[in-house]
C-alpha atoms as a PDB file:
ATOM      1  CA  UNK A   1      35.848 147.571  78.817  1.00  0.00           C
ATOM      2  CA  UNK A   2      33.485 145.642  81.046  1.00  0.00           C
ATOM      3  CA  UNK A   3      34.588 143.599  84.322  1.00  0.00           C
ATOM      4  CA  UNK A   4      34.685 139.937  83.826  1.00  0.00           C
ATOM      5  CA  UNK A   5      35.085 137.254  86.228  1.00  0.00           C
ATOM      6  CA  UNK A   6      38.197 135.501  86.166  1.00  0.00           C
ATOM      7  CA  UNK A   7      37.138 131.722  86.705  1.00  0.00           C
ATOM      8  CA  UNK A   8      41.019 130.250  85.509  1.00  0.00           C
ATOM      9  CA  UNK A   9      41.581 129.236  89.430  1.00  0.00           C
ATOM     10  CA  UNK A  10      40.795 125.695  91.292  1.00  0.00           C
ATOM     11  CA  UNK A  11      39.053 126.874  94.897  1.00  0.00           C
ATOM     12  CA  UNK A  12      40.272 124.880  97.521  1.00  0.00           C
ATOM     13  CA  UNK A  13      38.976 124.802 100.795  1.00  0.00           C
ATOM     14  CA  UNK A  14      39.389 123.846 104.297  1.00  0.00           C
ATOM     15  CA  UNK A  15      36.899 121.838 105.775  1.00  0.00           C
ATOM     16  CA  UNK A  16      36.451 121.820 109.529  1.00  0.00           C
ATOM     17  CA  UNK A  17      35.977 125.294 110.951  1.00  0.00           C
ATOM     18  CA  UNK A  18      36.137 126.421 107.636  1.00  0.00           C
ATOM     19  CA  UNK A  19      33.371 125.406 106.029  1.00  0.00           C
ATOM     20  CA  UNK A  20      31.350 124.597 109.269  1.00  0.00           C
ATOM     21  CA  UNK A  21      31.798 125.077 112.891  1.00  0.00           C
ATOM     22  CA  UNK A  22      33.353 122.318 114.259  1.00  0.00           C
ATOM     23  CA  UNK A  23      31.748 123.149 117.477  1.00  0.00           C
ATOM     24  CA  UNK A  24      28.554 121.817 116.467  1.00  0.00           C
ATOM     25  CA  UNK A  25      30.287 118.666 115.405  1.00  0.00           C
ATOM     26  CA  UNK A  26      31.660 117.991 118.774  1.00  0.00           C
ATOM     27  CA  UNK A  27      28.437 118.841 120.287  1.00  0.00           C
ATOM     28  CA  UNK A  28      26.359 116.311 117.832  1.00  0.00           C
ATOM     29  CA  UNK A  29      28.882 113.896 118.955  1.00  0.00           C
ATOM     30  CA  UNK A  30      28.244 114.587 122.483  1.00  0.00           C
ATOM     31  CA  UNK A  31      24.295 113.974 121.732  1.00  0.00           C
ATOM     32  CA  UNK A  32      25.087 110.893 120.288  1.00  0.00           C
ATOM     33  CA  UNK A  33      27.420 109.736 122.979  1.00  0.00           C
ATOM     34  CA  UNK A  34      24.671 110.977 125.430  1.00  0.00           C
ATOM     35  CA  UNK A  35      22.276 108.500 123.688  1.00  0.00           C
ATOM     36  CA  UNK A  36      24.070 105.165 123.729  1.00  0.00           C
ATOM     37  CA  UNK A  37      25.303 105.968 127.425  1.00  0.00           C
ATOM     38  CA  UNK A  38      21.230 105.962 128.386  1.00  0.00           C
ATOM     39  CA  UNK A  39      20.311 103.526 126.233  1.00  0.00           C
ATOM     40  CA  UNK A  40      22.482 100.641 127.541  1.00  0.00           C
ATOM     41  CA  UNK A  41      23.852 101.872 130.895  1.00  0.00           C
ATOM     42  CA  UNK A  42      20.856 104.215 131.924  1.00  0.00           C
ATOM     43  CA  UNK A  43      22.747 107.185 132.671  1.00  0.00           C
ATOM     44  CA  UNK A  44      21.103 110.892 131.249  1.00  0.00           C
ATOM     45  CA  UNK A  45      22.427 114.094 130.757  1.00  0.00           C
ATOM     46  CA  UNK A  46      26.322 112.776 129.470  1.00  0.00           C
ATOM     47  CA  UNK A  47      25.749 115.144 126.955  1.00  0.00           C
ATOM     48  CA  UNK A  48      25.968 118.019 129.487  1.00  0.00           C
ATOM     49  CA  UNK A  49      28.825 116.641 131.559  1.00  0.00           C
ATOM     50  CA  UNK A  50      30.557 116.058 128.231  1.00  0.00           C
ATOM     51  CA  UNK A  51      30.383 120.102 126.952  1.00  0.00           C
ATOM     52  CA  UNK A  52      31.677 120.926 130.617  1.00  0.00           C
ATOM     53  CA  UNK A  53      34.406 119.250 130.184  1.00  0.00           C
ATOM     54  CA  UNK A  54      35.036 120.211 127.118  1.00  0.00           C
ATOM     55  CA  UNK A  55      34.981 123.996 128.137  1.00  0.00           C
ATOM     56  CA  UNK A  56      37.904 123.124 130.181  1.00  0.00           C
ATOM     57  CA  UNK A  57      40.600 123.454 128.190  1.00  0.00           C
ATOM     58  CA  UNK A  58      42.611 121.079 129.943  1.00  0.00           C
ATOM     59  CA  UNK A  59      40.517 117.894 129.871  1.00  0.00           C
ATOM     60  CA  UNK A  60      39.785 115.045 127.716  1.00  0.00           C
ATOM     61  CA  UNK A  61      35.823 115.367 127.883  1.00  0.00           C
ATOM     62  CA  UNK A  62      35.401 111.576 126.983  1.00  0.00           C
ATOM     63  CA  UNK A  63      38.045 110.279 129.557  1.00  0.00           C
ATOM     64  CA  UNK A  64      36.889 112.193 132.033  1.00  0.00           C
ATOM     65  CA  UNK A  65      33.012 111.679 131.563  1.00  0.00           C
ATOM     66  CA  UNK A  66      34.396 107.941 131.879  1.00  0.00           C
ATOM     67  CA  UNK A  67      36.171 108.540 135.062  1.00  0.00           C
ATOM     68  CA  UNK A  68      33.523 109.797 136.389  1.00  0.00           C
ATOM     69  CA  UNK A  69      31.330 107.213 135.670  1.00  0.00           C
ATOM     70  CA  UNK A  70      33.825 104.528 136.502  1.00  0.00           C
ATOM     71  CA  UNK A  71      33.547 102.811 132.858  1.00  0.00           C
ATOM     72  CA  UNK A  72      35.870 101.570 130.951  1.00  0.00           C
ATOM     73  CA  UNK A  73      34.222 102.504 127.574  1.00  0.00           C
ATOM     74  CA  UNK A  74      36.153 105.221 126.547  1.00  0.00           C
ATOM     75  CA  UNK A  75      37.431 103.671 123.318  1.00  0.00           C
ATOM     76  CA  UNK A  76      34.071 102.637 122.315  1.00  0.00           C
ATOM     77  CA  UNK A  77      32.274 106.381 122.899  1.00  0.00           C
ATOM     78  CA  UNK A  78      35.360 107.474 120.649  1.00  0.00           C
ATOM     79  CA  UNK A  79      34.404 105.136 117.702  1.00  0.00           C
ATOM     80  CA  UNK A  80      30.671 106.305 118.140  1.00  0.00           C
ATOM     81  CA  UNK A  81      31.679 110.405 118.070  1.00  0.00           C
ATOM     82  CA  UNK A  82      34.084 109.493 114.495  1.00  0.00           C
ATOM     83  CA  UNK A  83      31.256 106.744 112.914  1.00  0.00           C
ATOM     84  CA  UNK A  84      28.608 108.408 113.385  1.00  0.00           C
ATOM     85  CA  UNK A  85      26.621 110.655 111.060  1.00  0.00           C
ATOM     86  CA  UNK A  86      26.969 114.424 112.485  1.00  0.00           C
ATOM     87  CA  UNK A  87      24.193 117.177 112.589  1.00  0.00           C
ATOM     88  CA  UNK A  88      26.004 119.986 111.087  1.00  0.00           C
ATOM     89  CA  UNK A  89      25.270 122.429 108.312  1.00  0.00           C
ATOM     90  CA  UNK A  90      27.459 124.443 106.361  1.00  0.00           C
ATOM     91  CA  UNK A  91      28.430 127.882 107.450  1.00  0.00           C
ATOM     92  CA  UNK A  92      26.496 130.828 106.345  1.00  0.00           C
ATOM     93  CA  UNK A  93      27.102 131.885 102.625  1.00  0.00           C
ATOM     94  CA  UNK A  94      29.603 129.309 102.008  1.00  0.00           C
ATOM     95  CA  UNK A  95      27.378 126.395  99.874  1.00  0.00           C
ATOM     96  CA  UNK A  96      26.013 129.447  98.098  1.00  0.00           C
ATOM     97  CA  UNK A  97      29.596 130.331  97.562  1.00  0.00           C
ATOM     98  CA  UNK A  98      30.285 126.643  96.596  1.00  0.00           C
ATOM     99  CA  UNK A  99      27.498 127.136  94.284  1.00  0.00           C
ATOM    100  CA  UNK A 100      28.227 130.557  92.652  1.00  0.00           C
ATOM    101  CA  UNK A 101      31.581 129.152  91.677  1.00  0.00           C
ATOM    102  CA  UNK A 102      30.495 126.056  90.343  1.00  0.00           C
ATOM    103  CA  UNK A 103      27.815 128.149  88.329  1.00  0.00           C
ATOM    104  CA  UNK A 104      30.713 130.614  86.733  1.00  0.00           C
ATOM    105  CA  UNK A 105      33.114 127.767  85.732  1.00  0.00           C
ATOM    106  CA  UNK A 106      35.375 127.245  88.876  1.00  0.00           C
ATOM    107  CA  UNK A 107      36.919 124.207  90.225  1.00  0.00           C
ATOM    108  CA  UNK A 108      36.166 123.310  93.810  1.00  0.00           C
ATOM    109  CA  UNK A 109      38.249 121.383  96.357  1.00  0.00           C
ATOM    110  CA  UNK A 110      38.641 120.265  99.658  1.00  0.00           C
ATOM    111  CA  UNK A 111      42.004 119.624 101.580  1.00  0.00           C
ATOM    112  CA  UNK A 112      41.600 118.576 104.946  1.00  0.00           C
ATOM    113  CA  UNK A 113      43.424 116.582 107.920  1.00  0.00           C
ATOM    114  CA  UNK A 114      41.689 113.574 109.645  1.00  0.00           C
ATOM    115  CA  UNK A 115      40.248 110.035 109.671  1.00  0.00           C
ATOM    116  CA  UNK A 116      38.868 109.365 105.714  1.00  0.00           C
ATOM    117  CA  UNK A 117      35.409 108.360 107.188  1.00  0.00           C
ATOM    118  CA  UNK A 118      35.257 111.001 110.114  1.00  0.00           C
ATOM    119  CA  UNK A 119      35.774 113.987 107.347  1.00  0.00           C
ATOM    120  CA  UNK A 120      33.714 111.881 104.076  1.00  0.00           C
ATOM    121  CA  UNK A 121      30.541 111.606 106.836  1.00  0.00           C
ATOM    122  CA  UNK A 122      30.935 115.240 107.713  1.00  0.00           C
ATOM    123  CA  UNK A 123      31.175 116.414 103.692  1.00  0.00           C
ATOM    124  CA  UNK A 124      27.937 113.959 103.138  1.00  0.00           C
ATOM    125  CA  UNK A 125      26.214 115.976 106.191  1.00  0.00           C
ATOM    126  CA  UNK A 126      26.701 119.164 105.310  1.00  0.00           C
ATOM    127  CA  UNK A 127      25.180 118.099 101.597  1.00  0.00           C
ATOM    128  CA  UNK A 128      27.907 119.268  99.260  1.00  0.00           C
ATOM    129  CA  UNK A 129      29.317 116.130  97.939  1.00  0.00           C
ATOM    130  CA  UNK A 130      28.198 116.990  94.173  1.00  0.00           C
ATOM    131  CA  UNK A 131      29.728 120.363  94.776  1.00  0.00           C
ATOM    132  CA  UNK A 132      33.406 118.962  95.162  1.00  0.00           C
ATOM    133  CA  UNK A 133      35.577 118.534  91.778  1.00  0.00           C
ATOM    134  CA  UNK A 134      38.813 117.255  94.135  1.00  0.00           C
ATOM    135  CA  UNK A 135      38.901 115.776  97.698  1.00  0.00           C
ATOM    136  CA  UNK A 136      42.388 115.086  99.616  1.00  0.00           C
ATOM    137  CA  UNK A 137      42.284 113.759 102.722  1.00  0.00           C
ATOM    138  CA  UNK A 138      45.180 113.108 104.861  1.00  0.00           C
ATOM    139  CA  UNK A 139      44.042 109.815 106.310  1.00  0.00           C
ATOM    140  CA  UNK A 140      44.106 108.730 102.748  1.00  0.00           C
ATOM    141  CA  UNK A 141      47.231 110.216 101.159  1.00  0.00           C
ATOM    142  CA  UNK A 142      49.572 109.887 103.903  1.00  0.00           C
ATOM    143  CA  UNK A 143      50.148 113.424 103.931  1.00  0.00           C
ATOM    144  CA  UNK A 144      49.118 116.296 106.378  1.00  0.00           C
ATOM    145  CA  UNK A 145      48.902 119.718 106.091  1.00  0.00           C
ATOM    146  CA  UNK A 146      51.332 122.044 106.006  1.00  0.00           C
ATOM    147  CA  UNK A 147      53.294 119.477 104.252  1.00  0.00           C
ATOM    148  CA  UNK A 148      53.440 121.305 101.058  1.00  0.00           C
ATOM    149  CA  UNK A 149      53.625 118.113  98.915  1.00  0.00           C
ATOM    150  CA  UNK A 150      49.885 118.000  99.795  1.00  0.00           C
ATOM    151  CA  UNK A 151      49.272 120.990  97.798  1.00  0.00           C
ATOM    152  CA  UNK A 152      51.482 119.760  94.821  1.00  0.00           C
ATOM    153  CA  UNK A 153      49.263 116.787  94.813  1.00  0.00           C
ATOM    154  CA  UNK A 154      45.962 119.200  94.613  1.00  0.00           C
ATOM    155  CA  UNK A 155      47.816 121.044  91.587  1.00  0.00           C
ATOM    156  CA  UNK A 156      48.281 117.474  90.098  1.00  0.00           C
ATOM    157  CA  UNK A 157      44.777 116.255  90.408  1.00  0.00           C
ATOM    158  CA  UNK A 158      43.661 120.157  89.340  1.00  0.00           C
ATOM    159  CA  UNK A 159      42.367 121.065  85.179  1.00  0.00           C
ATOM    160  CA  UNK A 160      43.333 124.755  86.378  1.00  0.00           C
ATOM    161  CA  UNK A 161      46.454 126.866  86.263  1.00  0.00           C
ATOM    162  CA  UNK A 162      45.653 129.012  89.423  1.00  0.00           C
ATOM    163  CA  UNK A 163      44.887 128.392  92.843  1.00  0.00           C
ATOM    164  CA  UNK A 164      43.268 129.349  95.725  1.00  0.00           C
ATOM    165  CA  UNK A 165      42.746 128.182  99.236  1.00  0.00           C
ATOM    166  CA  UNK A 166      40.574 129.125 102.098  1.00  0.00           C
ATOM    167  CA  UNK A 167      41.190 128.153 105.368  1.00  0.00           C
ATOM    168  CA  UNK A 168      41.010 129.139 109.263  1.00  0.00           C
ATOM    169  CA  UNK A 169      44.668 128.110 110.941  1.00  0.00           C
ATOM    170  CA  UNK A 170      46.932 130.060 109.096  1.00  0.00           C
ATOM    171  CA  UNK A 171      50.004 127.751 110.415  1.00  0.00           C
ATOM    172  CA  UNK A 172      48.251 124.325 108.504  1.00  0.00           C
ATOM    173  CA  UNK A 173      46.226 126.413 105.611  1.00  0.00           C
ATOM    174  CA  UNK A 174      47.183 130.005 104.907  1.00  0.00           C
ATOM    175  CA  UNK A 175      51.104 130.179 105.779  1.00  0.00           C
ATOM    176  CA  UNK A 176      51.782 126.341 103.460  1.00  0.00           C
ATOM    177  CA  UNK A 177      49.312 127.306 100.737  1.00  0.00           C
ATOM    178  CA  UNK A 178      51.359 130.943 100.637  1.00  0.00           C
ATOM    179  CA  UNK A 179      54.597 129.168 100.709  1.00  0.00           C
ATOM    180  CA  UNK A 180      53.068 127.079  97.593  1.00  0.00           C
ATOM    181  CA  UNK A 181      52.739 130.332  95.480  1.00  0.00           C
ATOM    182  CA  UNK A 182      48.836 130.184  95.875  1.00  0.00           C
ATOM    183  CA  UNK A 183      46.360 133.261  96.989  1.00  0.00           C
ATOM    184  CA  UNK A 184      45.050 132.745  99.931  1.00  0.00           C
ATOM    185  CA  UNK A 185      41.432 133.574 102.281  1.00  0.00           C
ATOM    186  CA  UNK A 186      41.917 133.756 105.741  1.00  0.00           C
ATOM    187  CA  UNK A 187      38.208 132.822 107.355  1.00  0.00           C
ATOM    188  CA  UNK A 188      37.806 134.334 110.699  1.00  0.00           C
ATOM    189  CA  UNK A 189      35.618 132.459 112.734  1.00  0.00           C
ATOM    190  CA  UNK A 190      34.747 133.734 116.073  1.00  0.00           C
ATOM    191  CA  UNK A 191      33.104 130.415 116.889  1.00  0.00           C
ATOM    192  CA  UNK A 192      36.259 129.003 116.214  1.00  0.00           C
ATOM    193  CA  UNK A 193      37.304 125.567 118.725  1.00  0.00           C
ATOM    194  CA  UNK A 194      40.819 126.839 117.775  1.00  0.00           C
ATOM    195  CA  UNK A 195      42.934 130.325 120.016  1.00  0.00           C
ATOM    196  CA  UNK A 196      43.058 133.454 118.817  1.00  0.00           C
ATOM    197  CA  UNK A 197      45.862 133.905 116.219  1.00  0.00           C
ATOM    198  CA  UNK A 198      47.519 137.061 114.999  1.00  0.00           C
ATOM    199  CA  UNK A 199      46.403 137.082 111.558  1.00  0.00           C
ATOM    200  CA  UNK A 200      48.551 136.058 108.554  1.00  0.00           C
ATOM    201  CA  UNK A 201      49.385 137.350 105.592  1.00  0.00           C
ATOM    202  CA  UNK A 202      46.616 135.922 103.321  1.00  0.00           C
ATOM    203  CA  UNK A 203      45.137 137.898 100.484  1.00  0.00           C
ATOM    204  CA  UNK A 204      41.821 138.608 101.879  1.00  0.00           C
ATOM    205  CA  UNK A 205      40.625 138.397 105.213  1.00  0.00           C
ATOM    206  CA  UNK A 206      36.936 137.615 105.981  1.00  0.00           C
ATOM    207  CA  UNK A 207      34.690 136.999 108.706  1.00  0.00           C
ATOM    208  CA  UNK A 208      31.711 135.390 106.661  1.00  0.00           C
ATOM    209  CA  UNK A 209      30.640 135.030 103.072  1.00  0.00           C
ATOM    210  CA  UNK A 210      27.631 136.705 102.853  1.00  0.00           C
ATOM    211  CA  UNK A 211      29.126 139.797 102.318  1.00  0.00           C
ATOM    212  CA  UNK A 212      31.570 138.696  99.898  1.00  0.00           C
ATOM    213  CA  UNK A 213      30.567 137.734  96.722  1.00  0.00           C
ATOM    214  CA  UNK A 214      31.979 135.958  93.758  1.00  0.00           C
ATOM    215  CA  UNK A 215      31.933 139.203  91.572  1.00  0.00           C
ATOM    216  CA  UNK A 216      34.126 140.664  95.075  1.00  0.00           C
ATOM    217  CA  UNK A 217      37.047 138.368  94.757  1.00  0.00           C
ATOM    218  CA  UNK A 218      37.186 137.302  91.995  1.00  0.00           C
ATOM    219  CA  UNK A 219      36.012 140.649  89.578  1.00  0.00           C
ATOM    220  CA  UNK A 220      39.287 141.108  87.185  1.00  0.00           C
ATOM    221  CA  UNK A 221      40.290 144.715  87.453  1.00  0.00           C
ATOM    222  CA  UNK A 222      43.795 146.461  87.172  1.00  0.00           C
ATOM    223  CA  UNK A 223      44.110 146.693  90.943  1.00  0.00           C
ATOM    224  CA  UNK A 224      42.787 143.109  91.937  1.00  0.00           C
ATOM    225  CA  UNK A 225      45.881 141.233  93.546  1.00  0.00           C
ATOM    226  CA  UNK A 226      44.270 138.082  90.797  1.00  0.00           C
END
């Protein structure tokens, strides 16, 4: 009897750090930041202030690049970071991933935490809008991960029976979406803005998805966990 691949689940995934590195979010922020500061106040290199900051841990990079500067603009550099349109791509493999699924019959989601505009601008830069069969965002449910009512409201939305969610903080995604009887893909991200964590008890553990396939996870055979 031939393998098949069992496409009866709804993919859900994570979406910052996840998906992309939220790193390069912050820093396109920074850029932009760095932009309006010259622009209208004539100060250069914010951008470079901003990531120093930022490597410390214990600062507010914004607040502080504003002390520093002795302007009260913080609120206003804020806005600009969430409004504006991010340079960020996917990570690598997952929008062939996204694709592959799609392709073999899967359902694809995203469940994330945040502002509805921060995260929708983010989805629309990283191109993979037409990928997505079900979005939740906090901001506009009024629910946050690890509630698990957020992932009974997936399951509602969902034309599938099974589910499966990847993610990269296994307190908000791996340890809920285990609690909610669903498999689970802990993505490792050593670029992660996030500390180390012990990892959880998710099904698979990976560190990027080029060298696992569909056909890897998903391949129906008598000792698959599926």
């Amino acid at each position: 009897m031939n393998d098949i691949i069992d496409s009866g689940f709804s993919v859900a995934f994570d979406l910052d750090d996840t998906i992309f590195y939220e790193r390069d979010y912050v820093i396109s922020g920074f850029n932009q930041i760095d932009k309006h500061i010259e622009n209208n106040f004539g100060y250069k290199n914010s951008s470079h202030k901003l990531c120093h900051y930022f490597e410390n841990r214990g600062s507010n990079p914004i607040r502080s690049l504003c002390e520093e500067l002795n302007m009260d603009i913080e609120n206003e550099l804020v806005k600009i970071m969430r409004e504006s349109t991010p340079r960020i791509k996917t990570r690598p493999g997952i929008k062939s991933l996204m694709k592959e699924l799609k392709f073999n019959g899967f359902e694809i989601g995203i469940i994330t935490n945040g502002r509805s505009k921060t995260q929708r601008l983010k989805i629309k830069a990283l191109g993979i809008e037409k990928l997505i069969d079900i979005l939740l965002i906090s901001d506009e449910i009024g629910l946050k991960k690890p509630n698990l009512e957020v992932f009974k409201k997936y399951q509602a939305k969902s034309k599938k029976c099974k589910f499966l969610f990847i993610g990269n903080n296994p307190s908000l995604d791996i340890y809920p979406a285990n609690t909610a009887g669903w498999k689970t893909i802990y993505c490792v991200s050593n670029n992660c803005m996030l500390n180390k964590f012990d990892k959880p008890d998710a099904d698979w553990h990976v560190t990027n998805f080029l060298s696992k396939t569909i056909k890897e996870i998903f391949l129906i055979k008598k000792t698959n966990k599926l």
